[in-house]
Protein backbone atom coordinates (compact mmCIF):
# COMPACT_ATOMS: atom_id res chain seq x y z
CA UNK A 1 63.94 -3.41 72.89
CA UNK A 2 63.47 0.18 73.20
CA UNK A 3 61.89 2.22 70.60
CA UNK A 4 63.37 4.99 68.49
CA UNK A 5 61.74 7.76 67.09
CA UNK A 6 62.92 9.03 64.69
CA UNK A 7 62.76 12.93 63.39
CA UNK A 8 63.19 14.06 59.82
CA UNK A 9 62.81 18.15 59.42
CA UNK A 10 62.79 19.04 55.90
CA UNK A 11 62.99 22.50 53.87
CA UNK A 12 62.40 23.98 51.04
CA UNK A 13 63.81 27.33 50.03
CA UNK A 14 62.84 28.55 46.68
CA UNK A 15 64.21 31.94 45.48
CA UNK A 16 62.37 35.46 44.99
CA UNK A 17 63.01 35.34 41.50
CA UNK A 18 61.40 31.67 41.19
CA UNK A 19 58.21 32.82 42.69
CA UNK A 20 58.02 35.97 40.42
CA UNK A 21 58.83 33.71 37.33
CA UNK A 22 55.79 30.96 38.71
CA UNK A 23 53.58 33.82 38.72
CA UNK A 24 54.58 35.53 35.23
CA UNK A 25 54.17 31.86 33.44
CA UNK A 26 50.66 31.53 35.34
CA UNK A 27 49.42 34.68 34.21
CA UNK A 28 50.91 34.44 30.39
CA UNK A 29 48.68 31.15 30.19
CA UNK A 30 45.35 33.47 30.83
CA UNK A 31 43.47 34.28 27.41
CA UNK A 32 43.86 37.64 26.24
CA UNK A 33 47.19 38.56 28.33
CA UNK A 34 50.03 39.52 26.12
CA UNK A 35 52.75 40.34 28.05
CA UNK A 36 53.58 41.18 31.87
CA UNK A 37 54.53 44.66 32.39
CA UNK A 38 57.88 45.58 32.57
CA UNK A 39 59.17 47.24 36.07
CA UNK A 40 59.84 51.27 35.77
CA UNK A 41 63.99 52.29 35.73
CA UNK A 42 64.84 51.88 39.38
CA UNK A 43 68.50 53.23 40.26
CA UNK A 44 68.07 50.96 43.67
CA UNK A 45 68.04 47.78 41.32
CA UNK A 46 70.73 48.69 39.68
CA UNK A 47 72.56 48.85 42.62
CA UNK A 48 71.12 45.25 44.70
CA UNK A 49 71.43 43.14 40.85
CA UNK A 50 67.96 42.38 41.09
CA UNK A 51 67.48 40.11 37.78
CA UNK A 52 63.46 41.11 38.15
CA UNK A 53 62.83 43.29 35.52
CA UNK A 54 59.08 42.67 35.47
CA UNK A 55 56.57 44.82 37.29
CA UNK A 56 55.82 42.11 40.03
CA UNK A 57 55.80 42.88 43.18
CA UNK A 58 55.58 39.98 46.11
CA UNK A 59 55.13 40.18 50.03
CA UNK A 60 56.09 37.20 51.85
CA UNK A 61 55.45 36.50 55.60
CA UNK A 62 55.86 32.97 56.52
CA UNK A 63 54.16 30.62 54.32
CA UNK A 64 51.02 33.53 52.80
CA UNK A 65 51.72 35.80 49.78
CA UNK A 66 50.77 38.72 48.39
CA UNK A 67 51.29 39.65 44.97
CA UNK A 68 50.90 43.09 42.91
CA UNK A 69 51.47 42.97 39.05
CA UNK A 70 50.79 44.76 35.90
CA UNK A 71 49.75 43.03 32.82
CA UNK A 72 49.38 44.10 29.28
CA UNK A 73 46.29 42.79 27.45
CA UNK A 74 45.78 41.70 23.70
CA UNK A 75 43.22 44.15 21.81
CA UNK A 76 39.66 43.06 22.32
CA UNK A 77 40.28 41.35 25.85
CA UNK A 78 37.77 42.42 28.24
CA UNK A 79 39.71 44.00 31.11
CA UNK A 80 37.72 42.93 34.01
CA UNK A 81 37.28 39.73 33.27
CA UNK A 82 40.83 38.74 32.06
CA UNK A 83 42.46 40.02 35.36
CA UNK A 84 39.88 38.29 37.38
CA UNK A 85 41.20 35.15 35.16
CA UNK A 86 44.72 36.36 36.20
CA UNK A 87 44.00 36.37 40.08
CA UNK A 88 42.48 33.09 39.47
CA UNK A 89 45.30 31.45 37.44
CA UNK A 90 47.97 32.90 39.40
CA UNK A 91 46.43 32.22 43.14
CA UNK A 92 45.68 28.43 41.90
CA UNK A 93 49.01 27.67 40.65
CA UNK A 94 51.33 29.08 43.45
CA UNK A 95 49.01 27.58 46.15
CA UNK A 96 49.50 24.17 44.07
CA UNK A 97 53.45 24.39 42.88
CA UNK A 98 55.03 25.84 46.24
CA UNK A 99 52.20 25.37 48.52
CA UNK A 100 51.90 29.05 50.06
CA UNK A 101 48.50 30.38 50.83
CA UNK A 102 47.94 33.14 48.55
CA UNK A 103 46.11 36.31 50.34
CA UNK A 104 45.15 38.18 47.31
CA UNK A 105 46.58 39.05 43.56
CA UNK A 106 46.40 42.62 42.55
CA UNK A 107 46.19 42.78 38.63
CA UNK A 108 47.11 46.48 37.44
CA UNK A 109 46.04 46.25 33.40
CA UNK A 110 48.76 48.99 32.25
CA UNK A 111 48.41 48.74 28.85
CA UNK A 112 46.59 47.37 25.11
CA UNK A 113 48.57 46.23 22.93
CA UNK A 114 47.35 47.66 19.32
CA UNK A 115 47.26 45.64 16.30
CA UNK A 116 50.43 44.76 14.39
């Protein structure tokens, strides 16, 4: 009886968009975030449909990301230790969700939203 071995290579492709959405939920779950920044007018997006109107930015390279984003923070959040909460939040659940090591999160706080 000779034995067969037997080879199963599996894949998983997940969109640019996906990862950017992952990582705008993640960071909308940290207290005192109230909104992700939105992206400046870009004539080149216009052009390649990018649906990405958010002011994420990721570098992928194999299986290790990078991200860049801009968040705008609820009045009375303490800057530096909401986007620290951010890098946290967002490293934690991409490395758990689509298993990609996570190199570092950039968190640019753009703006403070006033009261209503």
């Amino acid at each position: 009886m000779s034995q067969m071995e037997k080879t199963i290579n599996k894949s998983l492709r997940v969109s640019e968009e996906v990862i950017v959405e992952i990582i705008a939920n993640a960071a909308l779950e940290v207290d005192g975030v109230a909104a992700i920044a939105k992206r400046k007018k870009n004539p080149t997006r216009l052009i390649t449909n990018s649906k990405n109107t958010r002011a994420i930015k990721i570098e992928l390279a194999g299986d290790v990301l990078a991200v860049t984003m801009g968040v705008i923070l609820k009045r009375g959040a303490k800057a530096v230790s909401t986007a620290e909460n951010v890098q946290d939040k967002v490293k934690s659940t991409v490395q758990n969700m689509l298993n990609l090591t996570v190199t570092k999160v950039n968190v640019n706080v753009v703006n403070v939203l006033s009261e209503e």
